[in-house]
N, C-alpha and C. Protein backbone atom coordinates (compact mmCIF):
# COMPACT_ATOMS: atom_id res chain seq x y z
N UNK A 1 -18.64 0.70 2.29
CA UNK A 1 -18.08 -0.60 1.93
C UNK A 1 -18.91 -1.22 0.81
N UNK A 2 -18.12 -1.67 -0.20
CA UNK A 2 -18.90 -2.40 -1.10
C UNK A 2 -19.88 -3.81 -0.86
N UNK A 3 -20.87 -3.71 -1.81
CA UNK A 3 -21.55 -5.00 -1.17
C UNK A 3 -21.25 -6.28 -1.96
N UNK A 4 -20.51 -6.14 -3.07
CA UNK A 4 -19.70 -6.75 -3.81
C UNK A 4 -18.33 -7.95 -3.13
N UNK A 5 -18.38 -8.98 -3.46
CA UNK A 5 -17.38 -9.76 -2.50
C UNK A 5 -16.63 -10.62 -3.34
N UNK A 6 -15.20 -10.43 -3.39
CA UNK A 6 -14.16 -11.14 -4.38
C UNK A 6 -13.41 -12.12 -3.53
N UNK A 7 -13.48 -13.43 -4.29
CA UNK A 7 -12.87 -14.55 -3.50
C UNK A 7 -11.00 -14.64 -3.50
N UNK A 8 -10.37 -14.22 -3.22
CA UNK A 8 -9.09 -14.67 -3.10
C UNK A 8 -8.68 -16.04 -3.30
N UNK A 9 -8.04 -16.64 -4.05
CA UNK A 9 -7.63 -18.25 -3.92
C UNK A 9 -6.27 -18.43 -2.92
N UNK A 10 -6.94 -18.53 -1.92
CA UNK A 10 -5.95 -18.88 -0.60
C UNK A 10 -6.16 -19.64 -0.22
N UNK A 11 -5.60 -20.79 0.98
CA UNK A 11 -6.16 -21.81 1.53
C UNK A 11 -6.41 -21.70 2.89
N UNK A 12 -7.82 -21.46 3.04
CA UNK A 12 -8.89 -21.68 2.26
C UNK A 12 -9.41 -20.74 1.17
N UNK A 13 -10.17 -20.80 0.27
CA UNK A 13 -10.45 -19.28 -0.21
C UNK A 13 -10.84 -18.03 0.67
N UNK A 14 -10.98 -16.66 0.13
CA UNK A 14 -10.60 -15.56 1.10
C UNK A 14 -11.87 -14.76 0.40
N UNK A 15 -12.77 -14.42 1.30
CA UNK A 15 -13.75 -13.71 0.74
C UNK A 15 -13.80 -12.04 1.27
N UNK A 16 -13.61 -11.39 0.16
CA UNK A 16 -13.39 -9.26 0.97
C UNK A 16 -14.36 -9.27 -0.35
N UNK A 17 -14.21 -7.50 0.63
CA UNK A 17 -15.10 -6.51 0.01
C UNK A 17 -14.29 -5.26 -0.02
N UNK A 18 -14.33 -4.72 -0.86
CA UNK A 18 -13.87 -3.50 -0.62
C UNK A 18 -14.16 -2.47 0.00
N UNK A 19 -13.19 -1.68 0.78
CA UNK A 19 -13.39 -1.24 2.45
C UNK A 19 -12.97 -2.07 3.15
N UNK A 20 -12.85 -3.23 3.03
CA UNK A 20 -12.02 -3.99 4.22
C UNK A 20 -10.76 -3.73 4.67
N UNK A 21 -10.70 -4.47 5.50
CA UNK A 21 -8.91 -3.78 6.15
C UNK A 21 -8.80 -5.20 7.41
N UNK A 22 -7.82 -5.94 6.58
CA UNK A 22 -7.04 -7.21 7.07
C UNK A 22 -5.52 -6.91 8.10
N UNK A 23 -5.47 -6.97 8.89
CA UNK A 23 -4.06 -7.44 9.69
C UNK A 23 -3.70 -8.93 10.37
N UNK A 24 -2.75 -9.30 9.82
CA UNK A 24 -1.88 -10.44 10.33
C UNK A 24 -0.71 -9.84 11.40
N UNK A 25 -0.54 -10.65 12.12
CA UNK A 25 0.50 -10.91 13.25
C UNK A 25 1.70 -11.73 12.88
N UNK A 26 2.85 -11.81 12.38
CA UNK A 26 3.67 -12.61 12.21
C UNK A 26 4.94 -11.81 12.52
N UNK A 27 5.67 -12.47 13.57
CA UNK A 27 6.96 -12.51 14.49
C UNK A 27 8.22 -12.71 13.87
N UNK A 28 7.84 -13.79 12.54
CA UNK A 28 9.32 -13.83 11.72
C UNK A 28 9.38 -13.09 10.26
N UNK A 29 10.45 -12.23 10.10
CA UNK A 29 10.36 -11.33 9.20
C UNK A 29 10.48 -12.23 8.12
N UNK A 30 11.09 -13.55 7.79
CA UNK A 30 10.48 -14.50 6.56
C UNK A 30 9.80 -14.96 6.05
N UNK A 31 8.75 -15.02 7.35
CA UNK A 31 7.22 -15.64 7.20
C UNK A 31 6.72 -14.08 6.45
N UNK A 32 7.00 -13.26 7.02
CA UNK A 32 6.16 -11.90 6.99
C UNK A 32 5.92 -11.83 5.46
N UNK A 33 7.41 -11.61 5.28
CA UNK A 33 8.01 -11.29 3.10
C UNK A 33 7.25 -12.48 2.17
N UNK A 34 7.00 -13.80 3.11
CA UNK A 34 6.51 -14.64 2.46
C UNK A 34 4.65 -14.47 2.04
N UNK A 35 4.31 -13.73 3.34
CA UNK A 35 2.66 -13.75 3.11
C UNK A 35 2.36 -12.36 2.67
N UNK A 36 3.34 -11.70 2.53
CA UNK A 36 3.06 -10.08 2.15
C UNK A 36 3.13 -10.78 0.26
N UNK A 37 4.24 -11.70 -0.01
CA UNK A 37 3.96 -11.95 -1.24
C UNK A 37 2.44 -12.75 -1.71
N UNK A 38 2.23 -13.60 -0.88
CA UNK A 38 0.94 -14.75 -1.21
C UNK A 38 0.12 -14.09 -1.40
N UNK A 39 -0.15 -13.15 -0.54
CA UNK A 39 -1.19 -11.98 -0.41
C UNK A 39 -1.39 -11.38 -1.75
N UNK A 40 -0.18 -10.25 -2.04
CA UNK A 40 -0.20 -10.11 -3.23
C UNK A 40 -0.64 -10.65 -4.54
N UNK A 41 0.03 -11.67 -4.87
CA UNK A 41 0.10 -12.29 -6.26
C UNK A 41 -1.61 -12.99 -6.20
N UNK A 42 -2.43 -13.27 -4.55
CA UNK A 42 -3.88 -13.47 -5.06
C UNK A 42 -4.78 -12.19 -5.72
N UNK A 43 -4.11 -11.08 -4.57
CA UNK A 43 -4.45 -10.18 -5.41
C UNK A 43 -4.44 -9.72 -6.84
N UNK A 44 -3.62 -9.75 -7.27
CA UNK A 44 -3.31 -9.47 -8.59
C UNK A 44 -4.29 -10.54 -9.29
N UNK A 45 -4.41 -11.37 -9.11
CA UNK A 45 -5.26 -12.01 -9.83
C UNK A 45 -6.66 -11.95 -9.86
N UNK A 46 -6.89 -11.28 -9.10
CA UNK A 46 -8.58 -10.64 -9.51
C UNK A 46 -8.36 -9.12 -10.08
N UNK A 47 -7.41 -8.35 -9.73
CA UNK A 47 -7.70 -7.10 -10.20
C UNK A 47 -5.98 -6.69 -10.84
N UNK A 48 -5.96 -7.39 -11.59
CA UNK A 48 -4.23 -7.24 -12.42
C UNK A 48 -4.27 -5.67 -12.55
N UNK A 49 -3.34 -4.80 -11.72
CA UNK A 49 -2.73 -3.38 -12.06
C UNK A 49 -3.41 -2.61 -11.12
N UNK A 50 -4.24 -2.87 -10.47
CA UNK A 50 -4.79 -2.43 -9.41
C UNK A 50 -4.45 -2.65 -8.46
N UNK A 51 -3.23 -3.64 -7.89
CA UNK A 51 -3.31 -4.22 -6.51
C UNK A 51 -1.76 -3.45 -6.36
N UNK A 52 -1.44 -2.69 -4.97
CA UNK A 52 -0.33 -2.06 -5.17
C UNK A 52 0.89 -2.32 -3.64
N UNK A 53 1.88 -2.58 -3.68
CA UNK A 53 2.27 -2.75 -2.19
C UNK A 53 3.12 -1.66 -1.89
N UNK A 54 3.23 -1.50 -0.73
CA UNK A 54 3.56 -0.46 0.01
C UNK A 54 4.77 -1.25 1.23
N UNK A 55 5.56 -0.94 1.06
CA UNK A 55 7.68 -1.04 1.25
C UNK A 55 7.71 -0.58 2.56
N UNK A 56 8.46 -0.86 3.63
CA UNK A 56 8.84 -0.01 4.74
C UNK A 56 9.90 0.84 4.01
N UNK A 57 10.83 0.02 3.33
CA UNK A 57 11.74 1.56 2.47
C UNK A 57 10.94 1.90 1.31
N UNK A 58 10.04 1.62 1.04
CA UNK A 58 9.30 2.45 0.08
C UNK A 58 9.50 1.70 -1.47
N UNK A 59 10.31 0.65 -1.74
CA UNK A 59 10.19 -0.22 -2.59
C UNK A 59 10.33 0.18 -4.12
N UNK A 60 11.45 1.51 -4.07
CA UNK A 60 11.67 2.16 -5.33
C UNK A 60 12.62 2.05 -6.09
N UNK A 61 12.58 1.46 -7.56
CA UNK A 61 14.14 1.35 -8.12
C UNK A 61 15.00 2.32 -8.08
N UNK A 62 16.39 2.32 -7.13
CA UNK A 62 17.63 2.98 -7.54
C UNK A 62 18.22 3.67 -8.93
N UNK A 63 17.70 3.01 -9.38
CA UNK A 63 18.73 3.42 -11.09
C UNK A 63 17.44 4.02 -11.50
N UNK A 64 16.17 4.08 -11.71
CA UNK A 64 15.29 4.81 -12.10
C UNK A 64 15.25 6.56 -11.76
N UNK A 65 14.88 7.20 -12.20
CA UNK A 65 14.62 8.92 -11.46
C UNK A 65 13.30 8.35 -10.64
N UNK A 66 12.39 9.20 -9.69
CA UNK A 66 11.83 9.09 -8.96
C UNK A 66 10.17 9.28 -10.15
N UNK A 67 10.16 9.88 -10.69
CA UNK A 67 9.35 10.64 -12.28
C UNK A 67 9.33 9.10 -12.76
N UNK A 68 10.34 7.78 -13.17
CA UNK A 68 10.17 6.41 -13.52
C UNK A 68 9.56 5.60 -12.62
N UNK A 69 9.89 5.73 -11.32
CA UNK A 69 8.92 4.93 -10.44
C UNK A 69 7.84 5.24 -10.33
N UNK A 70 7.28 6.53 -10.13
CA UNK A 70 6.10 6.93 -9.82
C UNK A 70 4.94 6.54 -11.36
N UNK A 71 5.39 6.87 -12.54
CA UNK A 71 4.38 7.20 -13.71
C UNK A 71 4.48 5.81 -14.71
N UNK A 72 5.34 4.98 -14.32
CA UNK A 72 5.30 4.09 -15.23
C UNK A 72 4.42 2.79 -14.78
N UNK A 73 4.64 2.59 -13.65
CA UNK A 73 3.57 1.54 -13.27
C UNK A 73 2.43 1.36 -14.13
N UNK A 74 1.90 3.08 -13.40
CA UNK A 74 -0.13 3.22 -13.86
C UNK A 74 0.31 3.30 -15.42
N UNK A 75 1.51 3.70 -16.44
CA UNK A 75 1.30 3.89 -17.32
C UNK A 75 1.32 2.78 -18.49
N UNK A 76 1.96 1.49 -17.46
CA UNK A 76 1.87 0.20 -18.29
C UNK A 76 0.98 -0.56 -17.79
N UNK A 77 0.10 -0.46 -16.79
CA UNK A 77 -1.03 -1.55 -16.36
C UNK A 77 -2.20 -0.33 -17.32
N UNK A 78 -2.23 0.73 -16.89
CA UNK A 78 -3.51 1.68 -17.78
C UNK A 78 -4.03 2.25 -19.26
N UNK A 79 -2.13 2.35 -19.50
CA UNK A 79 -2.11 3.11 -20.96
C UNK A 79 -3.06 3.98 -20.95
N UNK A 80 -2.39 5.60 -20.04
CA UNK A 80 -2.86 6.56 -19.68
C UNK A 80 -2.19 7.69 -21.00
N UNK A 81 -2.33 8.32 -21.11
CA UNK A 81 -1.42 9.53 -21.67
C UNK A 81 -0.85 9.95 -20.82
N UNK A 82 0.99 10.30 -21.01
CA UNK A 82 1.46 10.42 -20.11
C UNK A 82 1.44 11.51 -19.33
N UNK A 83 0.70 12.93 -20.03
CA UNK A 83 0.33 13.97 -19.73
C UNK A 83 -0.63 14.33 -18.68
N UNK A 84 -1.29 13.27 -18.80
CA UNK A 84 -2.88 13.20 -17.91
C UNK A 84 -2.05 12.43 -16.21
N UNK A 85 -1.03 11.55 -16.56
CA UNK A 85 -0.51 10.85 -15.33
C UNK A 85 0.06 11.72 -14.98
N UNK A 86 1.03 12.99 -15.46
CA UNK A 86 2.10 13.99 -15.00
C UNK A 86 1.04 14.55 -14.36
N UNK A 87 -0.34 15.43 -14.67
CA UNK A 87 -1.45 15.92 -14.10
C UNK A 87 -1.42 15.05 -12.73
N UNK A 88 -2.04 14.35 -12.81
CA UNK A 88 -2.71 13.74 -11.77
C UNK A 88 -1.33 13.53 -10.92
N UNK A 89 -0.28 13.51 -10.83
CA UNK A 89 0.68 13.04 -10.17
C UNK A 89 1.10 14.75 -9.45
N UNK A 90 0.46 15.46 -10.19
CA UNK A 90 0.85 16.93 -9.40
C UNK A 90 -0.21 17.16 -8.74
N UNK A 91 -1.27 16.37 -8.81
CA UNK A 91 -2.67 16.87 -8.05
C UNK A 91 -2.15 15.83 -6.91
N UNK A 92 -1.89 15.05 -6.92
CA UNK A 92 -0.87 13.63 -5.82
C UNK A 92 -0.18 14.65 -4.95
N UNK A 93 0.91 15.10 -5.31
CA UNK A 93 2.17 16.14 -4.44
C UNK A 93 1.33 17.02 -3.64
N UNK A 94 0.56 18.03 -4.39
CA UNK A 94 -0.29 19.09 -3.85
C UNK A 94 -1.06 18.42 -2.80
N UNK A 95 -1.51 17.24 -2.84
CA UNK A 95 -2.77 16.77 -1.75
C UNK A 95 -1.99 16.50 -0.33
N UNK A 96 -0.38 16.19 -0.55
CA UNK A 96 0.35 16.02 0.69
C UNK A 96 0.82 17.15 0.78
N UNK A 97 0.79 18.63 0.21
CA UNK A 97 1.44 19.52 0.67
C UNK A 97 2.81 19.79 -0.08
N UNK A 98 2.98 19.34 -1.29
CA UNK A 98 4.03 19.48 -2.24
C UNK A 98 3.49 20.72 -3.36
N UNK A 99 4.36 21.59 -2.98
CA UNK A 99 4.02 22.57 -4.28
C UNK A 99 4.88 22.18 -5.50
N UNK A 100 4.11 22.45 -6.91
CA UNK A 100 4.80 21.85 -7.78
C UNK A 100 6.55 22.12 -8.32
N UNK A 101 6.67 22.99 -8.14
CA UNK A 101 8.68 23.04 -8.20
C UNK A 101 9.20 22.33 -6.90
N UNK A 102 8.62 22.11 -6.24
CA UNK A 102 9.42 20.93 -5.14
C UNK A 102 9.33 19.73 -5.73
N UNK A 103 8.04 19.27 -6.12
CA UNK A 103 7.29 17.89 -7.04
C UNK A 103 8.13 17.61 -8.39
N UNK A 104 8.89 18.76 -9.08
CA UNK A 104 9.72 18.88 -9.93
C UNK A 104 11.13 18.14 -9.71
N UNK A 105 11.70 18.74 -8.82
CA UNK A 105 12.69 18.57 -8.31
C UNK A 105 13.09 17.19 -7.48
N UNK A 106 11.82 17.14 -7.00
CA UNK A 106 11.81 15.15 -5.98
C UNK A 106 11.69 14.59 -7.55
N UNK A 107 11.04 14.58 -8.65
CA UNK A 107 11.08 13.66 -9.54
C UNK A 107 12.20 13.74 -10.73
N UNK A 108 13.23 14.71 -10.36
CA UNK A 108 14.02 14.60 -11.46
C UNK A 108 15.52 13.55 -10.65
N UNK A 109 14.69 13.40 -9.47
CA UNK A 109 16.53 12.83 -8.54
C UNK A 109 15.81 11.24 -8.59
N UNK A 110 17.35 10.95 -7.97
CA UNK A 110 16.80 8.77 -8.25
C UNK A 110 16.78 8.89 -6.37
N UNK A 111 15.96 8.09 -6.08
CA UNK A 111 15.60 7.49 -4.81
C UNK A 111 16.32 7.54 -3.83
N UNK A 112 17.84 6.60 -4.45
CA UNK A 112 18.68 6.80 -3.26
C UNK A 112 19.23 7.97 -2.47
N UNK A 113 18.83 9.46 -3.40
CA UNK A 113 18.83 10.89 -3.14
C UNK A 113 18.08 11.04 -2.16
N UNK A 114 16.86 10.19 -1.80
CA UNK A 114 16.07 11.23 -0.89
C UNK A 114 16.14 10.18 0.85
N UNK A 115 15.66 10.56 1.67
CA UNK A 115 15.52 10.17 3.00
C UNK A 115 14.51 9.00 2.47
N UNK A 116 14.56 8.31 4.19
CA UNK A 116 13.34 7.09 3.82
C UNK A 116 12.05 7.61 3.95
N UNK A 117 11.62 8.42 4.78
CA UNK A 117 10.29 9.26 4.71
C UNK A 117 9.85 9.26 3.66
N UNK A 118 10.55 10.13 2.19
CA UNK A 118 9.89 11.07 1.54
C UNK A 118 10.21 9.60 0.44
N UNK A 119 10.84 8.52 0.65
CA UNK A 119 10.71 7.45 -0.26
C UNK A 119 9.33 6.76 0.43
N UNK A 120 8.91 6.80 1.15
CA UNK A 120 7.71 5.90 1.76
C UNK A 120 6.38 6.59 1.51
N UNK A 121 6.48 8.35 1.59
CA UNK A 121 5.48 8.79 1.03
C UNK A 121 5.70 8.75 -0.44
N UNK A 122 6.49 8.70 -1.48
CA UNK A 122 6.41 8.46 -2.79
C UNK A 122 5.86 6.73 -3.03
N UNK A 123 5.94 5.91 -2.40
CA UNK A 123 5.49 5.03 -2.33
C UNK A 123 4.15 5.15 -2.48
N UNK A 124 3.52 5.59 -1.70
CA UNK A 124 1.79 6.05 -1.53
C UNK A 124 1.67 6.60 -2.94
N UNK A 125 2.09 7.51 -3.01
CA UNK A 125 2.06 8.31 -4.37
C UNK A 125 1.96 7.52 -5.52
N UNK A 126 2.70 6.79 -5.60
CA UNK A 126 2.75 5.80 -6.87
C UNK A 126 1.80 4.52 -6.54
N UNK A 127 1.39 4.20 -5.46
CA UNK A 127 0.01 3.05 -5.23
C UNK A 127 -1.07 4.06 -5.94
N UNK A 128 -1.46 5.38 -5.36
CA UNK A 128 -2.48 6.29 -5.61
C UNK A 128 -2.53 6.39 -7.19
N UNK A 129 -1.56 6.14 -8.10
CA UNK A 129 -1.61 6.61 -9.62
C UNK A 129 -2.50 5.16 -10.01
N UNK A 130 -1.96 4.28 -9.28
CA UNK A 130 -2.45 2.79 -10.17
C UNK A 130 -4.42 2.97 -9.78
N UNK A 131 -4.61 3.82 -9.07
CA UNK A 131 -6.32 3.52 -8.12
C UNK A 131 -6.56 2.24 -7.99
N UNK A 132 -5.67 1.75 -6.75
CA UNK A 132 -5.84 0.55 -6.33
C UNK A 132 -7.14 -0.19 -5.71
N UNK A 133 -7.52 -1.46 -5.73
CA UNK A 133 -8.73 -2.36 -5.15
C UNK A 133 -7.86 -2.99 -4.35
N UNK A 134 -6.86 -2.87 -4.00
CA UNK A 134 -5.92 -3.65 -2.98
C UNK A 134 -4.82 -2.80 -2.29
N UNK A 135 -4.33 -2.82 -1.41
CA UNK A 135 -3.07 -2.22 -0.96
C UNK A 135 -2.39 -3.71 0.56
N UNK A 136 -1.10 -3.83 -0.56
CA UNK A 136 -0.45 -4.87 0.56
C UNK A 136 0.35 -3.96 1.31
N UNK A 137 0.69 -4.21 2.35
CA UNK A 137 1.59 -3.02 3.23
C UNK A 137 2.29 -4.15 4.08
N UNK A 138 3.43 -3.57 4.35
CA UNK A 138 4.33 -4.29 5.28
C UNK A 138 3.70 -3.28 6.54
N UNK A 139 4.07 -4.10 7.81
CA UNK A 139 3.64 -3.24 9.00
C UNK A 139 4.92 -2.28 9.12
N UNK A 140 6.32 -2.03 8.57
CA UNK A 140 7.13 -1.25 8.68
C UNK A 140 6.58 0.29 7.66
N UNK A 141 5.90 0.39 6.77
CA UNK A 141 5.14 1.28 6.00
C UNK A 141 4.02 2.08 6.81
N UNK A 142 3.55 1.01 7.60
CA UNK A 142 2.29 1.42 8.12
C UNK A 142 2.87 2.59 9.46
N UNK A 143 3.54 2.01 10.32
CA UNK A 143 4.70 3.08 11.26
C UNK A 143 4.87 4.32 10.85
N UNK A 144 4.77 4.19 9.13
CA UNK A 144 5.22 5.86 8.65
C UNK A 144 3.95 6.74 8.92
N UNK A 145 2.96 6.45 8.98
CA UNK A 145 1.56 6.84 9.13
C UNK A 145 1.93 7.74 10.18
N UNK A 146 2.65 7.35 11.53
CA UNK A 146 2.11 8.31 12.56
C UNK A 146 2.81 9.25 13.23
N UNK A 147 4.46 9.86 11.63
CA UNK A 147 5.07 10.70 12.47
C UNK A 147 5.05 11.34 11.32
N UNK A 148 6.21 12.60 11.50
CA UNK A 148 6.88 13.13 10.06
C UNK A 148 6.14 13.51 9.02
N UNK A 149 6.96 13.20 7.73
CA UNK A 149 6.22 13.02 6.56
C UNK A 149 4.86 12.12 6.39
N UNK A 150 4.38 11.49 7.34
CA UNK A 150 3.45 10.51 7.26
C UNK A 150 1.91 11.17 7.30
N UNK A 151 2.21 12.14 8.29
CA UNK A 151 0.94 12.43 9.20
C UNK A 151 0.23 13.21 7.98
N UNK A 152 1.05 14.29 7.21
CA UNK A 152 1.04 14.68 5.50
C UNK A 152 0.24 13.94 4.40
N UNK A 153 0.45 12.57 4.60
CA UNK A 153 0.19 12.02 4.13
C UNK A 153 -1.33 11.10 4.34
N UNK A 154 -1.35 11.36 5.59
CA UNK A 154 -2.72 9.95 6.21
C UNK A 154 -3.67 10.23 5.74
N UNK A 155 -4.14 11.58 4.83
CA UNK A 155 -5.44 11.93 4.11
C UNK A 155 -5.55 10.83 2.84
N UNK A 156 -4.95 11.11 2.10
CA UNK A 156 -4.48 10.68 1.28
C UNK A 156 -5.10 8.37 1.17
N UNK A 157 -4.08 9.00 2.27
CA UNK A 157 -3.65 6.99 2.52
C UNK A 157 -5.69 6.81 2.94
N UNK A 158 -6.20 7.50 3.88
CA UNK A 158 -7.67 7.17 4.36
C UNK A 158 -8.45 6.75 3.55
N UNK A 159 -8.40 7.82 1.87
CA UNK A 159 -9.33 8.33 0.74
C UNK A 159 -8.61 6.66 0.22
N UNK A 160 -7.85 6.50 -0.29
CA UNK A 160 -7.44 5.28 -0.97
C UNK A 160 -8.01 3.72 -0.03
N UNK A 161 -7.92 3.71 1.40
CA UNK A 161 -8.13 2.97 2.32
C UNK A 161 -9.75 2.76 2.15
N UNK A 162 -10.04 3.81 1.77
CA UNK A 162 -11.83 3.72 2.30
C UNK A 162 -12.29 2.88 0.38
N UNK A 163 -11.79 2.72 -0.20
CA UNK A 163 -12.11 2.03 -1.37
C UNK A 163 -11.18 0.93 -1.73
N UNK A 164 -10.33 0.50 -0.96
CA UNK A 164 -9.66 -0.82 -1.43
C UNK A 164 -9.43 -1.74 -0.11
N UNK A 165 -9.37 -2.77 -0.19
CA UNK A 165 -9.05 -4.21 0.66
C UNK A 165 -7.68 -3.66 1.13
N UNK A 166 -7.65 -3.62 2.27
CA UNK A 166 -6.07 -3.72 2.77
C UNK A 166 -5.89 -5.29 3.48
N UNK A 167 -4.61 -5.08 3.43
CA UNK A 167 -3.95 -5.99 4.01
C UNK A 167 -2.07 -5.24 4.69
N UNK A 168 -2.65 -5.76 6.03
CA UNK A 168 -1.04 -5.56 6.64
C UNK A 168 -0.55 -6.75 7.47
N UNK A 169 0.68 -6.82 6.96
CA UNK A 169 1.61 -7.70 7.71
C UNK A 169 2.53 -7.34 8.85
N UNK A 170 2.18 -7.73 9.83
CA UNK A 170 3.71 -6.77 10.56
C UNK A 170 3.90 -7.39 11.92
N UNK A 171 4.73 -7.07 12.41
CA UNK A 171 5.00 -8.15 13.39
C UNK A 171 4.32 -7.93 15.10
N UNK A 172 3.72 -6.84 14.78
CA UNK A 172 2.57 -6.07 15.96
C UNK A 172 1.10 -6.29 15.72
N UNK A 173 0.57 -5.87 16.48
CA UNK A 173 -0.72 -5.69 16.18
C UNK A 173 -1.05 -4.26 16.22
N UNK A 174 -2.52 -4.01 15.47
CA UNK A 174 -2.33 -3.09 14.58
C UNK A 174 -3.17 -1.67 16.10
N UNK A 175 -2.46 -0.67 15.72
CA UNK A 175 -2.58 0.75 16.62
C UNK A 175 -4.38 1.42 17.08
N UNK A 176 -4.72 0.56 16.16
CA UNK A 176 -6.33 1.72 15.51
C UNK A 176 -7.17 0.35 15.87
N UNK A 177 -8.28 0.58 16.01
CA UNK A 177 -9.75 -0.63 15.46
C UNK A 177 -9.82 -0.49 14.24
N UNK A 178 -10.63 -1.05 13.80
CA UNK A 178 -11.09 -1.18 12.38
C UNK A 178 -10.47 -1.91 11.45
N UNK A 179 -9.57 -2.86 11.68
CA UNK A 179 -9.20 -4.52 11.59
C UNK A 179 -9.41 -5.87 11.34
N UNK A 180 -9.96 -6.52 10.72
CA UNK A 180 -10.40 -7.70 10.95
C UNK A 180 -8.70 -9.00 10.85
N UNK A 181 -9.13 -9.53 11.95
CA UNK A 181 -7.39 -10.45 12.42
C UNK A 181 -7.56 -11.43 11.94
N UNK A 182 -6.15 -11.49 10.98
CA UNK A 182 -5.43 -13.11 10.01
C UNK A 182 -4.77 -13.85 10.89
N UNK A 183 -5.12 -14.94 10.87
CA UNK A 183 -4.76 -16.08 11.51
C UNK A 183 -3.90 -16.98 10.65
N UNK A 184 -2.87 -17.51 11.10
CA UNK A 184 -2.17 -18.70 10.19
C UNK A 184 -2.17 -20.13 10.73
N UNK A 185 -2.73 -20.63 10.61
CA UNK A 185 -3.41 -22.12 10.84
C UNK A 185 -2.79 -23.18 10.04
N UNK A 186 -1.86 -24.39 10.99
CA UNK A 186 -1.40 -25.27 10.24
C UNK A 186 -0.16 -25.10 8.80
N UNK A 187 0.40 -23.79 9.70
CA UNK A 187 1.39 -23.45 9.08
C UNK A 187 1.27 -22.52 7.71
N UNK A 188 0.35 -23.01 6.96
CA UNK A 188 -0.26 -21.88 5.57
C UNK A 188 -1.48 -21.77 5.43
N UNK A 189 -2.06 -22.08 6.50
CA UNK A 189 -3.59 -21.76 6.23
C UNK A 189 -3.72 -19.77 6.65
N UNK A 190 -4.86 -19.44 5.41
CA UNK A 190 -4.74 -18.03 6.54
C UNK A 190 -6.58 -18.05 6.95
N UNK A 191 -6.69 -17.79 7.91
CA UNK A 191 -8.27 -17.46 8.12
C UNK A 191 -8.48 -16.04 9.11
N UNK A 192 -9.61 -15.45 9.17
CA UNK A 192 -10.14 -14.80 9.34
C UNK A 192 -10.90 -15.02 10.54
N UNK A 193 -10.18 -14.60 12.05
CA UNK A 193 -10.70 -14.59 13.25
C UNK A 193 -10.64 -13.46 14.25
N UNK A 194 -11.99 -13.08 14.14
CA UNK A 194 -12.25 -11.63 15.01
C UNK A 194 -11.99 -10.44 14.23
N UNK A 195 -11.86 -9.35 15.07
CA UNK A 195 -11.33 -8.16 14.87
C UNK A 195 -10.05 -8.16 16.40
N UNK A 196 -9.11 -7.11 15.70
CA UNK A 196 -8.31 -6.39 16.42
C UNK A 196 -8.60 -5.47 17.52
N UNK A 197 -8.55 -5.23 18.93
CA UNK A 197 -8.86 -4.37 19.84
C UNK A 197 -7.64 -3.44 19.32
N UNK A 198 -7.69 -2.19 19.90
CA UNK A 198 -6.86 -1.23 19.72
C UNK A 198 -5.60 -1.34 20.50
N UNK A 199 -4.52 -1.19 20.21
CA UNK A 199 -3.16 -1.42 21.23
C UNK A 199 -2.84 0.33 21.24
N UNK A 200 -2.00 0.48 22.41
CA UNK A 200 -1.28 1.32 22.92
C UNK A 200 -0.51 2.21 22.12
N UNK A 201 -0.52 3.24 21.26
CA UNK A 201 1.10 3.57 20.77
C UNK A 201 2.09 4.07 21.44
């Protein structure tokens, strides 16, 4: 964990480190969309192009090919060569177990082509290009973690986890320890009380 500590402008301000890992509890899926955004947009403001969210459907444009969602992000917050992002985006596939003519083939189709799985792990995929200091997650994303295409994936998600601030929203509490619990106080306050015990899956 970093020993480094970035203030969030929330009310009150929000002090992380990277390695942290935030969960909130919220019951109404409006409140949820609402603090998964607040969350966000503080983020972005300490680390613009670094902060990445993560979709229960995986949060990918339709009309785009899957090759536009994934490489353009990192390629307009980084101004990478796009050659070096196609690289690294095949070293991405390979790390979940994608050999590259499959990796070919998922990126020449548009989104609405594929299942929600393999849109939720392309999701990851495309947080992983930006090398995020943040990851917002809906708690419907986080679910993908522990079946299917997910389990493929949880290396991946750990290596990214163990160097950026998470934050999850979801309407449970969270499966694992290693948590620290958001509180909403006075309607928009968020604070920081306790850690999470482990629940049941």
């Amino acid at each position: 964990m970093s020993d480094t500590s970035f203030t969030l402008a929330l009310d009150p301000p929000l002090e992380v480190r990277l390695g942290e890992h935030y969960w909130l509890v919220e019951h109404d899926e409006i409140r949820r969309d609402n603090w998964l955004d607040t969350l966000a947009r503080a983020a972005l403001a300490i680390w613009p192009g670094h902060v990445a969210s993560l979709d229960g459907t995986g949060g990918l444009v339709n009309n785009l090919r899957v090759w536009e969602n994934l490489i353009l992000p990192a390629w307009y917050h980084h101004a990478e060569p796009l050659p070096a992002l196609e690289d690294s985006l095949l070293a991405l596939f390979a790390e979940v177990g994608i050999e590259p003519d499959g990796a070919v083939g998922i990126c020449q189709s548009l989104p609405s082509a594929l299942g929600r799985e393999y849109r939720q792990e392309l999701a990851l995929l495309r947080a992983a290009l930006t090398r995020p200091f943040c990851l917002i997650i809906d708690g419907d994303w986080y679910t993908f973690l522990a079946y299917g295409r997910g389990l493929a994936c949880r290396a991946l998600f750990d290596r990214l986890a163990a160097q950026a601030v998470i934050f999850v929203v979801a309407a449970y509490p969270p499966p694992s320890t290693g948590f620290q619990r958001l509180e909403v106080v006075d309607a928009s306050q968020l604070i920081v009380s306790g850690t999470h015990e482990a629940t049941q899956g």
